[in-house]
C-alpha atoms as a PDB file:
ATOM      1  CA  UNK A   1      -3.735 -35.412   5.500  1.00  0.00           C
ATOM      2  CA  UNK A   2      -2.800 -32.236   6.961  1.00  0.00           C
ATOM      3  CA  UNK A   3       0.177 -31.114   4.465  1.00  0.00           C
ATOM      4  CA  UNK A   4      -2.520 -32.673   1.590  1.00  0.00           C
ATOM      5  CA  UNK A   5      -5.244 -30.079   2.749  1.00  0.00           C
ATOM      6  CA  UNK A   6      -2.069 -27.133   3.060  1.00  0.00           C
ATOM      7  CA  UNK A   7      -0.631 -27.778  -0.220  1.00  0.00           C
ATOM      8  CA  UNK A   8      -4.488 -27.833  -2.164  1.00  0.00           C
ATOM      9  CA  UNK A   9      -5.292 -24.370  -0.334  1.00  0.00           C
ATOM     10  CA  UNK A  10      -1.770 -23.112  -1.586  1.00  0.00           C
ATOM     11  CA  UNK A  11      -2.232 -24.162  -5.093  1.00  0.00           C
ATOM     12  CA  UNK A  12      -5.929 -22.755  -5.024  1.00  0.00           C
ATOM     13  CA  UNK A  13      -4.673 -19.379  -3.222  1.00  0.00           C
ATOM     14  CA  UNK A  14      -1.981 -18.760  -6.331  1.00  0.00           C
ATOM     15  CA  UNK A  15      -4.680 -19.738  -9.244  1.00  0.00           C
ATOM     16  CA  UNK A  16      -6.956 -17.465  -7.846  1.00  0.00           C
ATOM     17  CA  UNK A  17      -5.166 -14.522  -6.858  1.00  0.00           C
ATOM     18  CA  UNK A  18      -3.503 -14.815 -10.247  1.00  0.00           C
ATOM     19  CA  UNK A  19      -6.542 -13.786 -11.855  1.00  0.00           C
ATOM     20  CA  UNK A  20      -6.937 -10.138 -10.422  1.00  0.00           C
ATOM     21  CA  UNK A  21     -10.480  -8.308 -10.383  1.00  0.00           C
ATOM     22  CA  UNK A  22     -11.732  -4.370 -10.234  1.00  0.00           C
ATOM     23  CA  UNK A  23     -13.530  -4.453  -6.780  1.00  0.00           C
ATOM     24  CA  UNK A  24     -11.694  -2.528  -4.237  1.00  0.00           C
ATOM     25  CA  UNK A  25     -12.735  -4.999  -1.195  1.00  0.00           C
ATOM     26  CA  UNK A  26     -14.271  -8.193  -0.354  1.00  0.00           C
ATOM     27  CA  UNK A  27     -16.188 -10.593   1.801  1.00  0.00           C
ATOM     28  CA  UNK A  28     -13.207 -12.173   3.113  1.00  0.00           C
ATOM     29  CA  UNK A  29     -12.295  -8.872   4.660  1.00  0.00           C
ATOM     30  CA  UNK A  30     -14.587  -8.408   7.105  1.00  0.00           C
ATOM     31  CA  UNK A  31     -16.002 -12.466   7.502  1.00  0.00           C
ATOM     32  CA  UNK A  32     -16.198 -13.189  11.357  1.00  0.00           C
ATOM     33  CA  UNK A  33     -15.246 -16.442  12.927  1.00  0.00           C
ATOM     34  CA  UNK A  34     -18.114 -16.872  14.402  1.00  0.00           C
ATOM     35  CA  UNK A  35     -19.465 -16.867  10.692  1.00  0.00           C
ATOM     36  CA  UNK A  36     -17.608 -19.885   9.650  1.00  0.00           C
ATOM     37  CA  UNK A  37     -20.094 -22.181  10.478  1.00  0.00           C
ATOM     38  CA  UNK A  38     -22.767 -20.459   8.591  1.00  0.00           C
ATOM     39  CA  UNK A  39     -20.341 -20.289   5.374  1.00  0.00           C
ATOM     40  CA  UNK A  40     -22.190 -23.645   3.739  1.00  0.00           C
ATOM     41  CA  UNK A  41     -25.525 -22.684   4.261  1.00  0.00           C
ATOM     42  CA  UNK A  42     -24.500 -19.401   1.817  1.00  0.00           C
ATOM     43  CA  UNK A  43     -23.145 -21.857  -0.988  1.00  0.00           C
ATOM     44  CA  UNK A  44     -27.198 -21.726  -2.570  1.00  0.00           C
ATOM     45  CA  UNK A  45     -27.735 -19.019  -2.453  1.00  0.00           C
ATOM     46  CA  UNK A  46     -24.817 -17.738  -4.074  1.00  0.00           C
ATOM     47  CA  UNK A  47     -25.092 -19.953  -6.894  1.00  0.00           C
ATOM     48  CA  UNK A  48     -28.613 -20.166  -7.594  1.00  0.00           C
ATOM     49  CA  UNK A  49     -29.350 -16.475  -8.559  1.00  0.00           C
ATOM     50  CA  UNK A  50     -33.261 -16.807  -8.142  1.00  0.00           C
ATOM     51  CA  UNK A  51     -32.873 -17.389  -4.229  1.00  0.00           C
ATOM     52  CA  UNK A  52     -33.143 -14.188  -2.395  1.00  0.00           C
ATOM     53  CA  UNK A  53     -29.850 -12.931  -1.097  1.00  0.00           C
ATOM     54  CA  UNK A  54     -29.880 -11.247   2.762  1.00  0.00           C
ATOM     55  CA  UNK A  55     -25.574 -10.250   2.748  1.00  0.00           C
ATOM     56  CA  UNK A  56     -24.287  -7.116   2.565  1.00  0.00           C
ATOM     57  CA  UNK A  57     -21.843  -7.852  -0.204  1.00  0.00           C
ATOM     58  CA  UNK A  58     -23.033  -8.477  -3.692  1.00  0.00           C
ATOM     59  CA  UNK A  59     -22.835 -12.498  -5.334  1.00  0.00           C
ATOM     60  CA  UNK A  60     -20.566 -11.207  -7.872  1.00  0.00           C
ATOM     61  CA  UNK A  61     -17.969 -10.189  -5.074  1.00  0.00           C
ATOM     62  CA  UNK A  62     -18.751 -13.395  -2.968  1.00  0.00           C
ATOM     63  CA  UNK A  63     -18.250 -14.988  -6.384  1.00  0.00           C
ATOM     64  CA  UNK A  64     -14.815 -13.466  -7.280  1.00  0.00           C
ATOM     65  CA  UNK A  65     -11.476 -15.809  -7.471  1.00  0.00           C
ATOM     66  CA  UNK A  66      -9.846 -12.979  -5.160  1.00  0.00           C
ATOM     67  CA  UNK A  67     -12.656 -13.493  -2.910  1.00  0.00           C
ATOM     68  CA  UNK A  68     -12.165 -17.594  -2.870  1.00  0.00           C
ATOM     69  CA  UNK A  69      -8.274 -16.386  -2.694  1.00  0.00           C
ATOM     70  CA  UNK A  70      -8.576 -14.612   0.802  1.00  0.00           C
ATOM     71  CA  UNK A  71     -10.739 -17.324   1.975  1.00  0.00           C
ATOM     72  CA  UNK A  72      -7.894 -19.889   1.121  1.00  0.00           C
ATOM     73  CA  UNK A  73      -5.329 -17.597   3.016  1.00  0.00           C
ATOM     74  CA  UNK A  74      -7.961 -17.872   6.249  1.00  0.00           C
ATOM     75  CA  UNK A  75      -8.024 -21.290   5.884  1.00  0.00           C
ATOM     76  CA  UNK A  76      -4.308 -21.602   5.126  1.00  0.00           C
ATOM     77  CA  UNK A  77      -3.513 -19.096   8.446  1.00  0.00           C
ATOM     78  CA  UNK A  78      -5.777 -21.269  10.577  1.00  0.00           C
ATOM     79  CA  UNK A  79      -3.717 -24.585   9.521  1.00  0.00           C
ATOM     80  CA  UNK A  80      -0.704 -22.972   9.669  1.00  0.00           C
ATOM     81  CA  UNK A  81      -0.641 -20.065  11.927  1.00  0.00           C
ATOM     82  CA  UNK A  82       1.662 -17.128  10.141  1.00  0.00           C
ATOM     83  CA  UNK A  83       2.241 -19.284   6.681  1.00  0.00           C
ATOM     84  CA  UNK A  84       0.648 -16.748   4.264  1.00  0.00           C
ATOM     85  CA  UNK A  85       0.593 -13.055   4.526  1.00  0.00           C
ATOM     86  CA  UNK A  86      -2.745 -10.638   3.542  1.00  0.00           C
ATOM     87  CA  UNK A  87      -5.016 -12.345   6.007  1.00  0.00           C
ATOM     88  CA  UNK A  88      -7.345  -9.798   7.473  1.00  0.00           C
ATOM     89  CA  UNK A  89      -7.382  -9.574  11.373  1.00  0.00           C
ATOM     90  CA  UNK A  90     -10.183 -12.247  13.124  1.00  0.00           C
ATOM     91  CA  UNK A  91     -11.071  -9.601  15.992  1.00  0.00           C
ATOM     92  CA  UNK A  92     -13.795 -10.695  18.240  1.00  0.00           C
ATOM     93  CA  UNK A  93     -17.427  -9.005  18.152  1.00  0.00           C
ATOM     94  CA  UNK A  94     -16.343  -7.134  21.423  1.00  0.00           C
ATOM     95  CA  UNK A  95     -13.454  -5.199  19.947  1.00  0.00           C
ATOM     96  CA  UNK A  96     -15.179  -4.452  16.597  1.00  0.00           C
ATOM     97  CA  UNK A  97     -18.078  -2.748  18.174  1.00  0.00           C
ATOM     98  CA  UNK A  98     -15.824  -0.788  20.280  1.00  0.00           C
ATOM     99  CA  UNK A  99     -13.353  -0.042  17.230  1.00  0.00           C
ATOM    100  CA  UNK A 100     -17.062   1.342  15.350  1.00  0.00           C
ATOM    101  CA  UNK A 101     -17.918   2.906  18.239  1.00  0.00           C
ATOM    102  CA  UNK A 102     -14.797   4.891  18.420  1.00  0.00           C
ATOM    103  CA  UNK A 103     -14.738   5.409  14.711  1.00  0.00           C
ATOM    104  CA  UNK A 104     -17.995   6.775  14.936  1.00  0.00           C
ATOM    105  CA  UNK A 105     -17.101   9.162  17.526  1.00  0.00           C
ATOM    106  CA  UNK A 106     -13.749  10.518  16.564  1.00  0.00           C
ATOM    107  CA  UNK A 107     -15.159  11.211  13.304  1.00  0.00           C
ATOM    108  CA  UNK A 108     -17.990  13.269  15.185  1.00  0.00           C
ATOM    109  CA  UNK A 109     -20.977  11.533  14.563  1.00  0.00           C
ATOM    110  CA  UNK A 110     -21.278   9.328  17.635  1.00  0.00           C
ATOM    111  CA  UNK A 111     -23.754   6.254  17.329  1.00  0.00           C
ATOM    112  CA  UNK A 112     -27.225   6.885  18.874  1.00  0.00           C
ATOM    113  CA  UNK A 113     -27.093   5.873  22.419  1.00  0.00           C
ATOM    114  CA  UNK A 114     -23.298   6.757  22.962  1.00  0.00           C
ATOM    115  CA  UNK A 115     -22.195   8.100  26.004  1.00  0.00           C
ATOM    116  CA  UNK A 116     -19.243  10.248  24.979  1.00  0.00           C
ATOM    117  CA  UNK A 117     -17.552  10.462  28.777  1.00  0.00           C
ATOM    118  CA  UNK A 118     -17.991   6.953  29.008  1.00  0.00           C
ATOM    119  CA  UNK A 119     -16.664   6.001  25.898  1.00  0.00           C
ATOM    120  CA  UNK A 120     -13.504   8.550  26.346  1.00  0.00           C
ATOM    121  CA  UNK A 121     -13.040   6.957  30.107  1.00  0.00           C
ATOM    122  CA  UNK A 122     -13.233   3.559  28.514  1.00  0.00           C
ATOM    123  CA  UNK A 123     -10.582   4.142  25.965  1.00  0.00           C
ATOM    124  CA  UNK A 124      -8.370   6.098  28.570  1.00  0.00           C
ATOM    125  CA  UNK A 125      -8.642   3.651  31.043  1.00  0.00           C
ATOM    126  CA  UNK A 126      -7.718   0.774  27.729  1.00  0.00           C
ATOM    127  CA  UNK A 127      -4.698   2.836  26.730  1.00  0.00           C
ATOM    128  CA  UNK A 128      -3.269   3.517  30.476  1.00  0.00           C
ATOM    129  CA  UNK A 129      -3.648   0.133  31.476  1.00  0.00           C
ATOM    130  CA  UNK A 130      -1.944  -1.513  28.288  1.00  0.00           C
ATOM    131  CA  UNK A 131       1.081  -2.929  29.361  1.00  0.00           C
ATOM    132  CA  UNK A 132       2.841  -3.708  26.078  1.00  0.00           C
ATOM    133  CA  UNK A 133       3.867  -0.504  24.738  1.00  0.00           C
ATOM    134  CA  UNK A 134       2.834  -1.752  21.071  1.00  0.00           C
ATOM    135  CA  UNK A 135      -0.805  -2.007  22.472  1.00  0.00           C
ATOM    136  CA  UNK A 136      -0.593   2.511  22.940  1.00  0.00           C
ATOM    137  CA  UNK A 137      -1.348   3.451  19.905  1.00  0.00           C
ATOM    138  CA  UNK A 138      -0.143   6.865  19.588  1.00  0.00           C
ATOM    139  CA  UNK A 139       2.127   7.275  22.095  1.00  0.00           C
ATOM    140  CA  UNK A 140       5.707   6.481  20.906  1.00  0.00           C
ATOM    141  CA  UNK A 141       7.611   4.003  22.347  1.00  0.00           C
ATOM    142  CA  UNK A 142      10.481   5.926  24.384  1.00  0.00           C
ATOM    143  CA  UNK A 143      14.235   6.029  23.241  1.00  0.00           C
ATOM    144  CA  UNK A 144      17.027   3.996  24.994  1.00  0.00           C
ATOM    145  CA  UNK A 145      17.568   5.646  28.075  1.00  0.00           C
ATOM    146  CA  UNK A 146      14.110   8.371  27.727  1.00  0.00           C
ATOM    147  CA  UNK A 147      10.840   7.867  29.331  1.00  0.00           C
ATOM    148  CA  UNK A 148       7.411   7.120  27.479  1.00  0.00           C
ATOM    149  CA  UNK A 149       6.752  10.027  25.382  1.00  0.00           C
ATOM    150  CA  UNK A 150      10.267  11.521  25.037  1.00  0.00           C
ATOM    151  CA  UNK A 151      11.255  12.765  21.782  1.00  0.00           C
ATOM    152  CA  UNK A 152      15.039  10.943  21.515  1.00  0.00           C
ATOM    153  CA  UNK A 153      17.795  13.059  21.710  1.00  0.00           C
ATOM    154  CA  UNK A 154      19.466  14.478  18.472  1.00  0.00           C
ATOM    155  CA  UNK A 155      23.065  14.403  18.071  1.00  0.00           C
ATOM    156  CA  UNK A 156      24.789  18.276  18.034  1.00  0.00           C
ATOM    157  CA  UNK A 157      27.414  18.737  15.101  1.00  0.00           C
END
């Protein structure tokens, strides 16, 4: 049942994604996890134009075979963890807030209510106690034989 439900999702994925459109992003894109449950009560009102419409995104992108495409890939990366590629990260609410929050404030316009030492301590404290080097985002890993933040050694002629 399992390769059955893989293989219709693949077939679906390629048809759709075949067809191309003109927006530059879609629902898929941002969708939550903890949305998935909610994704069938939507199915209405997408279709039936005279129901009012609450989401963000406009029917005609919820509506677009690239749109049904990246949900296929979701659904394909869930049954198959790592199958397809172009599936959008499934953060949790936790570290979206905090990746807004630090948007917001890097780009100078904190959100109302921000404490800007906290949130630098926070993000300080994140980065110093991230133990995989790949989770330091900024600080380069350090050459064979250097220490974290050592520019490698160049080779004299």
């Amino acid at each position: 049942m399992k390769e059955a439900a893989l293989q219709a999702l693949r077939t679906a994925e390629a048809a759709l994604s075949a067809q191309g459109c003109t927006h530059a992003s879609h629902p898929y894109e941002t969708h939550d996890e903890e949305e998935d449950e909610e994704l069938a009560g939507w199915l209405v009102p997408l279709l039936d134009d005279s129901e009012e419409w609450y989401e963000d995104w406009s029917r005609d992108q919820w509506r677009c075979p690239c749109n049904a495409a990246g949900f296929a890939r979701i659904a394909l990366d869930a049954l198959d963890p790592g199958s397809v590629t172009n599936v959008p990260p499934r953060l949790p609410q936790e570290a979206r807030d905090t990746l807004d929050s630090l948007s917001a404030f890097l780009e100078g316009y904190p959100q109302p209510g921000t404490d800007v030492e906290t949130e630098i301590e926070e993000q300080g404290w994140a980065l110093n106690a991230a133990e995989d080097p790949d989770d330091r985002s900024g600080v380069p890993s350090p050459a064979p034989g250097g220490t974290p933040g050592s520019t490698p050694a160049v080779a004299s002629p």
